[in-house]
Structure formats: C-alpha cells, structure tokens
N, C-alpha and C. Protein backbone atom coordinates (compact mmCIF):
# COMPACT_ATOMS: atom_id res chain seq x y z
N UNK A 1 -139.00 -18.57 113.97
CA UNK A 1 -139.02 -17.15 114.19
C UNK A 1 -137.57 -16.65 114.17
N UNK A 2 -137.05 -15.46 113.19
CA UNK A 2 -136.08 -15.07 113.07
C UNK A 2 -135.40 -14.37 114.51
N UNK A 3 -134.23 -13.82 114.83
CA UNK A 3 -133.96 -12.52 115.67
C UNK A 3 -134.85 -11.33 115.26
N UNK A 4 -134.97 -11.33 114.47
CA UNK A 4 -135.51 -9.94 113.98
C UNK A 4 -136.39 -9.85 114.20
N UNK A 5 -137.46 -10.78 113.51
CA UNK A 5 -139.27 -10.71 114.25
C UNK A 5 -139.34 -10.93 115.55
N UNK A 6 -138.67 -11.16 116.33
CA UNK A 6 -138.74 -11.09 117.71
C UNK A 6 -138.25 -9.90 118.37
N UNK A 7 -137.74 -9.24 117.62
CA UNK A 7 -136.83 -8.23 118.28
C UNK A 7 -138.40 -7.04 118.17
N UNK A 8 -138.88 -7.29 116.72
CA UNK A 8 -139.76 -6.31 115.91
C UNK A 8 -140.78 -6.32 117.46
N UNK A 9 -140.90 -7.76 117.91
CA UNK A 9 -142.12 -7.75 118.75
C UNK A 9 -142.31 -7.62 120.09
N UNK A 10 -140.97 -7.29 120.20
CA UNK A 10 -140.98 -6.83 121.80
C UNK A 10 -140.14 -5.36 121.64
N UNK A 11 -139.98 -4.81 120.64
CA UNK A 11 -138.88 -3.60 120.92
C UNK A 11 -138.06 -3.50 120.84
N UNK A 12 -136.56 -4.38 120.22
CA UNK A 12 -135.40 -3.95 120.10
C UNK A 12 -135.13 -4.51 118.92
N UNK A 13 -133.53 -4.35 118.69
CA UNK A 13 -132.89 -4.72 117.52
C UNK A 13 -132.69 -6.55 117.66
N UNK A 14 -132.51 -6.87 116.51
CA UNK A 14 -131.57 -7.85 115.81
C UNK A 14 -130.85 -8.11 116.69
N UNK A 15 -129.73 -6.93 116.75
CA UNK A 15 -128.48 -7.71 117.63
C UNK A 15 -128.69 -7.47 118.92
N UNK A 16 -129.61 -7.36 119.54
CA UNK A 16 -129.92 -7.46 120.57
C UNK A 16 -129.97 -9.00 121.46
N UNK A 17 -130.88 -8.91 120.46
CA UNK A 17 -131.33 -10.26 120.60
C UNK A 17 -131.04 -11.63 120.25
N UNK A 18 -129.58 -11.32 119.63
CA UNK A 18 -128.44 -11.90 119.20
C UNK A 18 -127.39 -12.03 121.18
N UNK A 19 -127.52 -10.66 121.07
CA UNK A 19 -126.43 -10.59 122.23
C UNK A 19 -127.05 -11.57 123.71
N UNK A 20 -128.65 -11.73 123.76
CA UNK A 20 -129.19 -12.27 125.07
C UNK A 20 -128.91 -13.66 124.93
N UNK A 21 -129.23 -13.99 123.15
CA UNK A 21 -129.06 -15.56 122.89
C UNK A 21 -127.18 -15.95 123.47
N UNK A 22 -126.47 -15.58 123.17
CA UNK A 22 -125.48 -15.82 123.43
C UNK A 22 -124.54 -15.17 124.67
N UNK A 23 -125.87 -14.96 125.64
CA UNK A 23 -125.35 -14.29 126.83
C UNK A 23 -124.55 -13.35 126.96
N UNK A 24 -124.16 -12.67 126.02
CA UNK A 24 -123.11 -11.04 126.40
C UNK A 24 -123.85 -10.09 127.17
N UNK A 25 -125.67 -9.80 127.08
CA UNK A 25 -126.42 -9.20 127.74
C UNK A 25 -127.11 -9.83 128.80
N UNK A 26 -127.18 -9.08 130.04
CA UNK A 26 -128.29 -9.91 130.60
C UNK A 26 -129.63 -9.27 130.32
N UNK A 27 -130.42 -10.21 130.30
CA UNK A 27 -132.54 -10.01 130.14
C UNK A 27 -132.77 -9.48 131.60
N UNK A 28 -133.69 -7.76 131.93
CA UNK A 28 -133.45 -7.77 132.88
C UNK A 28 -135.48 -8.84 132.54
N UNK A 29 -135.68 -8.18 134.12
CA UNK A 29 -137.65 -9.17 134.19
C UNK A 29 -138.64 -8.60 133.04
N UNK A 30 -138.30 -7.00 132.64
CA UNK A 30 -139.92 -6.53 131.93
C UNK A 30 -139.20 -7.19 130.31
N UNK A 31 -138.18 -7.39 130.02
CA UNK A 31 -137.73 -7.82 128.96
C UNK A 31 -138.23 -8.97 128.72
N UNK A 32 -137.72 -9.89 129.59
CA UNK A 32 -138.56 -11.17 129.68
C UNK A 32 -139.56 -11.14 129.58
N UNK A 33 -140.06 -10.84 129.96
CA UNK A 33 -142.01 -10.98 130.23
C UNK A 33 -142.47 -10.69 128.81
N UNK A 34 -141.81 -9.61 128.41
CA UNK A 34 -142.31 -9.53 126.75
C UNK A 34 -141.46 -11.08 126.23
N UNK A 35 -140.74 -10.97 126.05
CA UNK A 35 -140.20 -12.14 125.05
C UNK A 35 -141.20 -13.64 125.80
N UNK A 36 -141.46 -13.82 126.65
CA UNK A 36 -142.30 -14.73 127.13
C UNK A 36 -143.82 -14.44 126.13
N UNK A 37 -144.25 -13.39 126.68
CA UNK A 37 -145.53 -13.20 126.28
C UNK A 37 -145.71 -13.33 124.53
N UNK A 38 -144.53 -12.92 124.22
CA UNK A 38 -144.39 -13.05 122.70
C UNK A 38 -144.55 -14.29 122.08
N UNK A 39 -144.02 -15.28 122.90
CA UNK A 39 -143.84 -16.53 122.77
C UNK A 39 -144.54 -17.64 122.78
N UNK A 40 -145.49 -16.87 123.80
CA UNK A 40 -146.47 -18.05 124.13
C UNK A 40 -145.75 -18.61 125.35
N UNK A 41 -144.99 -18.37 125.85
CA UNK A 41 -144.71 -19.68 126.88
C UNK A 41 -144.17 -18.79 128.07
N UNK A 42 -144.35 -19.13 129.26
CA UNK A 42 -144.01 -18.95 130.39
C UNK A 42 -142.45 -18.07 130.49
N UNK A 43 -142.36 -17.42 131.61
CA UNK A 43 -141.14 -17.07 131.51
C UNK A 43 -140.18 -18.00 132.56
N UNK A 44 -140.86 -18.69 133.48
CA UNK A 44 -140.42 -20.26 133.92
C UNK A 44 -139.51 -20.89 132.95
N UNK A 45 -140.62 -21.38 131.86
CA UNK A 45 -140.37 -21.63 130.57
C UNK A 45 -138.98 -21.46 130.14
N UNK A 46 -138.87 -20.41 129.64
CA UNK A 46 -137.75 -19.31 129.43
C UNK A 46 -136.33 -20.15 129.85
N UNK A 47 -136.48 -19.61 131.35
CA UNK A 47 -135.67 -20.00 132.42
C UNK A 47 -134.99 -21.53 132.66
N UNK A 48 -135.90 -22.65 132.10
CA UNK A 48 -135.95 -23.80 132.36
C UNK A 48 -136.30 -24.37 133.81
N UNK A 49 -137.30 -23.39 134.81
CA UNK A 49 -137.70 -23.44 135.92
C UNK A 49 -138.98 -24.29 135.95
N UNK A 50 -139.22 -24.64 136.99
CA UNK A 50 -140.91 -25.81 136.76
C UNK A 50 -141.38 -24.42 137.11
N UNK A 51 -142.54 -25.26 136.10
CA UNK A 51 -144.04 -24.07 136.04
C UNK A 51 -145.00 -24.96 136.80
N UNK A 52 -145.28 -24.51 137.80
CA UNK A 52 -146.73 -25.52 138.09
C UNK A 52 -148.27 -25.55 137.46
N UNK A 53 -148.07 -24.62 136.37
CA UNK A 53 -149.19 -24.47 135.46
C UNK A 53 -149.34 -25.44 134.22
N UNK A 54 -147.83 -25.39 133.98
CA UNK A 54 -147.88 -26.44 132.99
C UNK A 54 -147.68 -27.76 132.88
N UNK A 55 -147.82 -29.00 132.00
CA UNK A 55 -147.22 -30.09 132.24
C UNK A 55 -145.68 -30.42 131.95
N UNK A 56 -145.16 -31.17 132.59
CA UNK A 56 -143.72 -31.24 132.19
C UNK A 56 -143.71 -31.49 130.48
N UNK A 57 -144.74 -32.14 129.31
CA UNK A 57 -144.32 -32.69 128.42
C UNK A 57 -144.84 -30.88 127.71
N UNK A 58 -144.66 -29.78 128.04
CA UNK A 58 -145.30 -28.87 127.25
C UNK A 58 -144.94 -28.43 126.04
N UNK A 59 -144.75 -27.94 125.31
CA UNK A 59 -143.50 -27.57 124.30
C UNK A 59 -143.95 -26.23 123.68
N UNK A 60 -142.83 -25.30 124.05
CA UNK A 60 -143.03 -23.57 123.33
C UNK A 60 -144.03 -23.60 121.87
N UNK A 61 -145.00 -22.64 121.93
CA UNK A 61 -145.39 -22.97 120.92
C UNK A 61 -145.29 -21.50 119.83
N UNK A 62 -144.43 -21.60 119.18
CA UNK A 62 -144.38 -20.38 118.49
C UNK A 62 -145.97 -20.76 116.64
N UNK A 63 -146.70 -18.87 117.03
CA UNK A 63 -147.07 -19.05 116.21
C UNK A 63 -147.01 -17.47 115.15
N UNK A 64 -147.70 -17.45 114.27
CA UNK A 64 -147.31 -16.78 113.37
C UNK A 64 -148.62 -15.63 113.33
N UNK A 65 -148.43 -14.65 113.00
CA UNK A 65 -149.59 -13.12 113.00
C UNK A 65 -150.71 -13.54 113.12
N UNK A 66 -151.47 -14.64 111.69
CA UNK A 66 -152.64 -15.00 112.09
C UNK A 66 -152.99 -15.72 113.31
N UNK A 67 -152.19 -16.50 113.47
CA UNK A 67 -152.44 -18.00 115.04
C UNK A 67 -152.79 -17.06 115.88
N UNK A 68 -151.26 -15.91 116.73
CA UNK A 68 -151.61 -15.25 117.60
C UNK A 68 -152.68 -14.15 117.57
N UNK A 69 -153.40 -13.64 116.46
CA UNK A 69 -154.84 -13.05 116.23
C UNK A 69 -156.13 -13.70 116.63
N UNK A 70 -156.17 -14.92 116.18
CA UNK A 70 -157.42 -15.98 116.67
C UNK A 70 -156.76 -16.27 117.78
N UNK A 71 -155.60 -16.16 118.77
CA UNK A 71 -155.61 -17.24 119.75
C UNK A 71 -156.12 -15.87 120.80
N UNK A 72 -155.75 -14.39 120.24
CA UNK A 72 -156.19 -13.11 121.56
C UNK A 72 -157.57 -12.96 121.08
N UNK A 73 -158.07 -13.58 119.80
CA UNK A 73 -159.71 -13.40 119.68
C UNK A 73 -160.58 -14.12 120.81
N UNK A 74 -159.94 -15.73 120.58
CA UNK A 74 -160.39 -16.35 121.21
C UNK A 74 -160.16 -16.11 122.70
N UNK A 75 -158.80 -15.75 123.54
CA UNK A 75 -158.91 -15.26 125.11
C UNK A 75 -159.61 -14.26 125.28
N UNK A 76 -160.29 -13.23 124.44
CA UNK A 76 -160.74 -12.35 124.62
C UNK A 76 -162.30 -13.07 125.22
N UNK A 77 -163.10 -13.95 124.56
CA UNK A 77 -164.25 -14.29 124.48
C UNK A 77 -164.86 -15.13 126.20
N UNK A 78 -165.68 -14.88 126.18
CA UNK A 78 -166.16 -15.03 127.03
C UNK A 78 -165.73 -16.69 127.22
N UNK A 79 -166.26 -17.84 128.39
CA UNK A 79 -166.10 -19.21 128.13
C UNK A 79 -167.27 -20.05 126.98
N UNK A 80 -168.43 -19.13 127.36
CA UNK A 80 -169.60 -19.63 126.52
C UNK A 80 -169.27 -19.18 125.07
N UNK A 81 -168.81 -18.41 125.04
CA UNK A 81 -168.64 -17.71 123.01
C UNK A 81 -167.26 -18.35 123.10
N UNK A 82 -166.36 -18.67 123.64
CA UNK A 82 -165.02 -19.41 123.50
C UNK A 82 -164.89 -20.54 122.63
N UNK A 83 -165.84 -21.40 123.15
CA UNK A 83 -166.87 -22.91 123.01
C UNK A 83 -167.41 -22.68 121.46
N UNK A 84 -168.18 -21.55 121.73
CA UNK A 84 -168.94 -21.49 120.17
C UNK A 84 -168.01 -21.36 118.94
N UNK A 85 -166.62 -20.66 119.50
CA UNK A 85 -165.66 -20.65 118.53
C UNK A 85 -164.97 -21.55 118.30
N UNK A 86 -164.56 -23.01 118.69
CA UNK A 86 -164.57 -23.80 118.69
C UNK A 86 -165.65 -24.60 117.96
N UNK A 87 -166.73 -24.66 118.34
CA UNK A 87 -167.46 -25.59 117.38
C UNK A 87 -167.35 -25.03 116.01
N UNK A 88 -167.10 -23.40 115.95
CA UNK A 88 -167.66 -22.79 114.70
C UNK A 88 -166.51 -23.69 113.71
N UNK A 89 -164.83 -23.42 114.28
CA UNK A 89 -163.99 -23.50 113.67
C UNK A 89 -164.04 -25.35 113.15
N UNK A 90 -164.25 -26.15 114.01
CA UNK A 90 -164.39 -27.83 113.92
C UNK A 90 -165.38 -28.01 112.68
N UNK A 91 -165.97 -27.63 112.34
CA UNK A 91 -166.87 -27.14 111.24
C UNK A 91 -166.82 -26.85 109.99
N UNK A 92 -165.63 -25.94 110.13
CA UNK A 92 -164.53 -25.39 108.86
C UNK A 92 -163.97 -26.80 107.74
C-alpha cells in the first residue's frame, strides 16, 4: 500500500502521511483509529502495544478494494449466513 492510498483512505495527503511515518507529525487518537481501521489491524497494533485480542504471532494484514469488500460483506452477515459464505466460497 502506497502513502497515497492510505492517505486517499482515511483523509489526507501523501505528505502527510509521509510526515507521521517519519515522525515530524504527531497521530492524534481519531487519526489512528482510521489508519488502524484501514488496516485491518489494531491500533495496539499500530503502537507495538499487546493486544489481548490477538495472538502474539499475528501479522497486519493489508488487503486490497476487493478483500476489504468481501471481508465488510462477510462482518456484515449474520454467524449462520457467515458460515454459508464460507462454504459457498470453499466451493469456488
């Protein structure tokens, strides 16, 4: 994932997000939380803080327009239609 598509997906520029990577800015929390949420991964995560949600071996998982489309299809779904989307896709 470039600066830029990240910037595109939470709201700011390029060099923004240039400036947090290399600490000249600080991230205040609602910033974070988007760049977390963007991410897929915790803002723990982020931080390099323990998450007690996750396992220590977890690893950020960046994905791309389609992934994160099926992955809010799929949180959207109930647990029983969750399942079914799953078998549907194992299938494929």
């Amino acid at each position: 994932m470039t600066q830029e598509e990240l910037g595109d997906m939470i709201g700011v520029g390029k060099a923004t997000i240039s400036s947090y990577e290399r600490g000249i800015n600080k991230i205040d929390s609602d910033t974070l939380t988007k760049i977390a949420k963007a991410l897929y991964v915790s803002a723990d995560w982020l931080l390099d803080l323990p998450d007690d949600d996750l396992n220590d071996d977890t690893e950020p998982v960046f994905l791309n327009a389609e992934e994160r489309r099926l992955l809010s299809i799929y949180r959207s779904k109930s647990p029983e239609d969750a399942q079914k989307l799953i078998v549907i896709a194992e299938t494929l």
